[in-house]
N, C-alpha and C. Protein backbone atom coordinates (compact mmCIF):
# COMPACT_ATOMS: atom_id res chain seq x y z
N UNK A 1 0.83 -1.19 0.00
CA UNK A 1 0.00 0.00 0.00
C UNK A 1 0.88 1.25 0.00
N UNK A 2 2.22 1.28 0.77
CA UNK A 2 2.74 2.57 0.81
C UNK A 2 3.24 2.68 -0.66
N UNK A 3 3.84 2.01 -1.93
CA UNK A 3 3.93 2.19 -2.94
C UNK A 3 2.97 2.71 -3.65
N UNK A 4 1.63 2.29 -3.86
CA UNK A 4 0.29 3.18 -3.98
C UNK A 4 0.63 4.73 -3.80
N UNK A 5 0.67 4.75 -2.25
CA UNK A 5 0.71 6.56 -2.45
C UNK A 5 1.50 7.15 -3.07
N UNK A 6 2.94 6.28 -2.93
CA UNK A 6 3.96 7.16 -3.21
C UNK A 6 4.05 7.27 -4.49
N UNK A 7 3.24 6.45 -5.34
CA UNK A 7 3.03 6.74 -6.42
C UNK A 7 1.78 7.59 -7.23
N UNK A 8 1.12 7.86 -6.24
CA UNK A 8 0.15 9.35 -6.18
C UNK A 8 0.90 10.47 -6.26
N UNK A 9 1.81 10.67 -5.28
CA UNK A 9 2.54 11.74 -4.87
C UNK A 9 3.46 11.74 -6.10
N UNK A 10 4.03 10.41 -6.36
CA UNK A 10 5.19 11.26 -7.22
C UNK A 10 4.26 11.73 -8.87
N UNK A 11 3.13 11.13 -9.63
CA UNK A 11 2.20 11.71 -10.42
C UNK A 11 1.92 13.45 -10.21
N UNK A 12 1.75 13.83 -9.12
CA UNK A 12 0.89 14.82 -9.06
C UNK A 12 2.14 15.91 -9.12
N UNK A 13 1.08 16.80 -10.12
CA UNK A 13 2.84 18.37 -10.41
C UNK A 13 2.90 19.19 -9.80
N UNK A 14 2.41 19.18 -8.51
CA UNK A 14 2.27 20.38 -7.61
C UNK A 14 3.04 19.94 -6.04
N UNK A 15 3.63 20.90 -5.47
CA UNK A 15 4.29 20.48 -4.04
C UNK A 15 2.77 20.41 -2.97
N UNK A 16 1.70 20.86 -3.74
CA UNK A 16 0.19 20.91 -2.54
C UNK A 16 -1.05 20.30 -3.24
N UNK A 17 -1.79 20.51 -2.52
CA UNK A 17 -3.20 19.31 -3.09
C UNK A 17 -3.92 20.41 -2.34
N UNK A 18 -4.54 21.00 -3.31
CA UNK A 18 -5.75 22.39 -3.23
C UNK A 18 -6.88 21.03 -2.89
N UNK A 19 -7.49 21.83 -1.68
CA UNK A 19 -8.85 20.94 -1.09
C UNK A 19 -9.77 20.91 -2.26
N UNK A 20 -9.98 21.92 -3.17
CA UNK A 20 -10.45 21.05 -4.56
C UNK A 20 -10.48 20.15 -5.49
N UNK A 21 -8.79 20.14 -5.19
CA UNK A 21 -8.55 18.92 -6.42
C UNK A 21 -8.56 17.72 -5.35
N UNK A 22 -8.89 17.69 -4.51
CA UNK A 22 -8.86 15.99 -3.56
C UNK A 22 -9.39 15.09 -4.47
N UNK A 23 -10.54 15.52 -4.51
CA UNK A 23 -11.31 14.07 -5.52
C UNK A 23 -10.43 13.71 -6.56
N UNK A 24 -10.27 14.62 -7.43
CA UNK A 24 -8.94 14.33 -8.58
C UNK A 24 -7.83 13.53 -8.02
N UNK A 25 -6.94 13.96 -7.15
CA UNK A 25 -5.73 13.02 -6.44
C UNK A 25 -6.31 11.97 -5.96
N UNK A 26 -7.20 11.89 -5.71
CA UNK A 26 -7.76 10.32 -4.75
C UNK A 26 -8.75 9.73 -5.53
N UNK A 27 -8.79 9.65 -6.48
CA UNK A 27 -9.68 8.69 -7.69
C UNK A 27 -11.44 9.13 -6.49
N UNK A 28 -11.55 10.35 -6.25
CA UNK A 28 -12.82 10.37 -6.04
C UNK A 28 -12.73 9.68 -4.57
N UNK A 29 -12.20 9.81 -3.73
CA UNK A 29 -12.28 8.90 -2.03
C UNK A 29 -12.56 9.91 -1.10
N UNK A 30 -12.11 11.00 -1.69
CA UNK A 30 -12.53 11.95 -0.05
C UNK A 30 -13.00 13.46 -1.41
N UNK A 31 -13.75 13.95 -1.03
CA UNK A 31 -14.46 15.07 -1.14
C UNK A 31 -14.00 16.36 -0.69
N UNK A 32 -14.45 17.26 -1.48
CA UNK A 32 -14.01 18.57 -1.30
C UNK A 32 -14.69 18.81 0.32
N UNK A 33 -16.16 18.82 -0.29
CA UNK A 33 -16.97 18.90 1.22
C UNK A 33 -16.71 18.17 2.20
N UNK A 34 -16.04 16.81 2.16
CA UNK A 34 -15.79 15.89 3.18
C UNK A 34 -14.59 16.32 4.05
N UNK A 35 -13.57 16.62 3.30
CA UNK A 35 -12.50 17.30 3.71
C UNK A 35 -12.79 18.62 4.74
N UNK A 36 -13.45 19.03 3.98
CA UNK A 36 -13.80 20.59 4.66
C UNK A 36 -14.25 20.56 6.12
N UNK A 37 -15.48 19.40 6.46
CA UNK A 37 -16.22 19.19 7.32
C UNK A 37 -15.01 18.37 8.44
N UNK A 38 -13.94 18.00 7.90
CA UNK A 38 -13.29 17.23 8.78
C UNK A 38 -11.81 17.80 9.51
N UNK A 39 -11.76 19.23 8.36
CA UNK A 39 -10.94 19.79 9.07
C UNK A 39 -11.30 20.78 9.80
N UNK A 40 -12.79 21.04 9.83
CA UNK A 40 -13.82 21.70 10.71
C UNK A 40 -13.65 21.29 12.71
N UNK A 41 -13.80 20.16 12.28
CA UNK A 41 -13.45 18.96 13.55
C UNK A 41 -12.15 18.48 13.84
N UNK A 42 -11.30 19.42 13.28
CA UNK A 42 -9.92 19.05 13.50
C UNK A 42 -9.48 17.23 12.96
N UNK A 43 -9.74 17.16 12.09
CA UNK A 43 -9.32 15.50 11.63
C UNK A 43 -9.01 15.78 10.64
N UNK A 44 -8.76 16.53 9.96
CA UNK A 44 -8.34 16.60 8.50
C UNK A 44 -7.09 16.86 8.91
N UNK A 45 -6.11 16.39 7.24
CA UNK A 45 -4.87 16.66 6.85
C UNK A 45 -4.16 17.97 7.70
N UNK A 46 -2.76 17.76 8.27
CA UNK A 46 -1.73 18.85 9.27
C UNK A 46 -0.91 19.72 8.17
N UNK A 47 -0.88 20.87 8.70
CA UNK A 47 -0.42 22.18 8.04
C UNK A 47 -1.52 22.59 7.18
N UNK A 48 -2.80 22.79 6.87
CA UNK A 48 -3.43 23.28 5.73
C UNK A 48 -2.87 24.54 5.63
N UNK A 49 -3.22 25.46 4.87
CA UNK A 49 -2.45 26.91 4.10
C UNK A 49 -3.78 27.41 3.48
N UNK A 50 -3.79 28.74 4.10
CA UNK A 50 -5.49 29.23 3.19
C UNK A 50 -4.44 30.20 2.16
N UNK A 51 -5.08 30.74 0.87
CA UNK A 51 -4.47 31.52 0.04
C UNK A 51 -5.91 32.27 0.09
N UNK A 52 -5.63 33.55 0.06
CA UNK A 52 -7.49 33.94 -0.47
C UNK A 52 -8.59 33.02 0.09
N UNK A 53 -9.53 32.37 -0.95
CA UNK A 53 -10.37 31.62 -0.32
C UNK A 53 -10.44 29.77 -0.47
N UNK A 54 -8.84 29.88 -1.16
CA UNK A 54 -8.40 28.54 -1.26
C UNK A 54 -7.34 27.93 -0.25
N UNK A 55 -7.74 26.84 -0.07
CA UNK A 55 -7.20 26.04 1.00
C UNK A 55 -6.32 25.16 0.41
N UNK A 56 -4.81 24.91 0.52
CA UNK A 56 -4.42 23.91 0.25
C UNK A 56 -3.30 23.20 1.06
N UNK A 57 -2.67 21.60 0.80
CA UNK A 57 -2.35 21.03 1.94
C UNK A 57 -1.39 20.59 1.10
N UNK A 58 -0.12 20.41 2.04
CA UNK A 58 1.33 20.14 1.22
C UNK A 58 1.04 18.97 1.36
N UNK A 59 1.71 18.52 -0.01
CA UNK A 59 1.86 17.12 -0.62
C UNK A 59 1.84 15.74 0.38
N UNK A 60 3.26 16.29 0.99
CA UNK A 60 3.49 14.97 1.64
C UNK A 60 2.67 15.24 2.82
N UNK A 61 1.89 16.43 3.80
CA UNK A 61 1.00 15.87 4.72
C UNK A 61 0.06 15.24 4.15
N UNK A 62 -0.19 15.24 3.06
CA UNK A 62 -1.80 14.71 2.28
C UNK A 62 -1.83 13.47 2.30
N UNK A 63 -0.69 12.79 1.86
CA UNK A 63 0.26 11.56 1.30
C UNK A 63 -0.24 10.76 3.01
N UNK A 64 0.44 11.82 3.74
CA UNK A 64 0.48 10.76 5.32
C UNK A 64 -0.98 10.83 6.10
N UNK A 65 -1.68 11.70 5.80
CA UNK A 65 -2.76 11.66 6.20
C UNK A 65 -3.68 10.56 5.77
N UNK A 66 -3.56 10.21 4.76
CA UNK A 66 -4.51 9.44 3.63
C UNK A 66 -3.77 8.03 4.32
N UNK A 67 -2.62 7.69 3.96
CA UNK A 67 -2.10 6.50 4.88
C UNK A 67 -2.64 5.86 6.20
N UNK A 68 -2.47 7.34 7.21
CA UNK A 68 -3.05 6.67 8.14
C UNK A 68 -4.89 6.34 8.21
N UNK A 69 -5.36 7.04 7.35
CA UNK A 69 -6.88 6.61 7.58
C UNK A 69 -6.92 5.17 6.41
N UNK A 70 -5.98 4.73 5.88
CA UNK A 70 -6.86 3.92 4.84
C UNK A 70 -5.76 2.48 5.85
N UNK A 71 -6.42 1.53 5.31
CA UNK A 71 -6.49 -0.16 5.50
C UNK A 71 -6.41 -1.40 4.12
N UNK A 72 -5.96 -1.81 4.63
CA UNK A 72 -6.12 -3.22 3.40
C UNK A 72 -7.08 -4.08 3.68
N UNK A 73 -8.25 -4.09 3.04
CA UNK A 73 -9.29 -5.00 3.76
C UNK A 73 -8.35 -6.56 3.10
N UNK A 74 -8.61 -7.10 4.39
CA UNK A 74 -8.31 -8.81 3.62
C UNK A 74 -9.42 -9.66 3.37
N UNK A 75 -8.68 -10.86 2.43
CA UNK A 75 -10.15 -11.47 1.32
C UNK A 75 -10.64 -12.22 2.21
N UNK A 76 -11.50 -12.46 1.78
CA UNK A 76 -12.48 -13.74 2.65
C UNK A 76 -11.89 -14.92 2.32
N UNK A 77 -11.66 -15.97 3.02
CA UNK A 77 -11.33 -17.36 3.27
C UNK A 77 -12.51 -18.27 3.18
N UNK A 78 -12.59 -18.81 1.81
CA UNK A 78 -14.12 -19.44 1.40
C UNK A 78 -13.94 -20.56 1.75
């Protein structure tokens, strides 16, 4: 799984991940609004950066954030 991200991260041409483009970087897994609401509640991604009225989150906190919330579900044993 950590190859996964790190191969997100190294794709993407920017050193940050604008809380807009989430869905874009994450094949659609976390939401603009989802994000928003969670860094509302303090659970979202560390260091965000407002510019104007855009929010965005450096690369590699995005990278480690996403790590720690995701899992490998394992297969069922038929």
């Amino acid at each position: 799984m950590e190859a996964l991200f790190q191969d997100l991260a190294a794709k993407w041409p920017s050193a940050f991940v604008a809380r807009t483009e989430s869905e874009k970087f994450t094949g659609g897994l976390i939401g603009e609004k989802y994000l928003a609401n969670l860094d509302s509640a303090g659970k979202g991604p560390a260091g965000r950066i407002r510019c104007g009225r855009k929010v965005v989150y450096p690369l590699n906190e995005f990278v480690k954030w996403l790590k720690q919330r995701s899992e490998v579900i394992p297969e069922r044993k038929r």
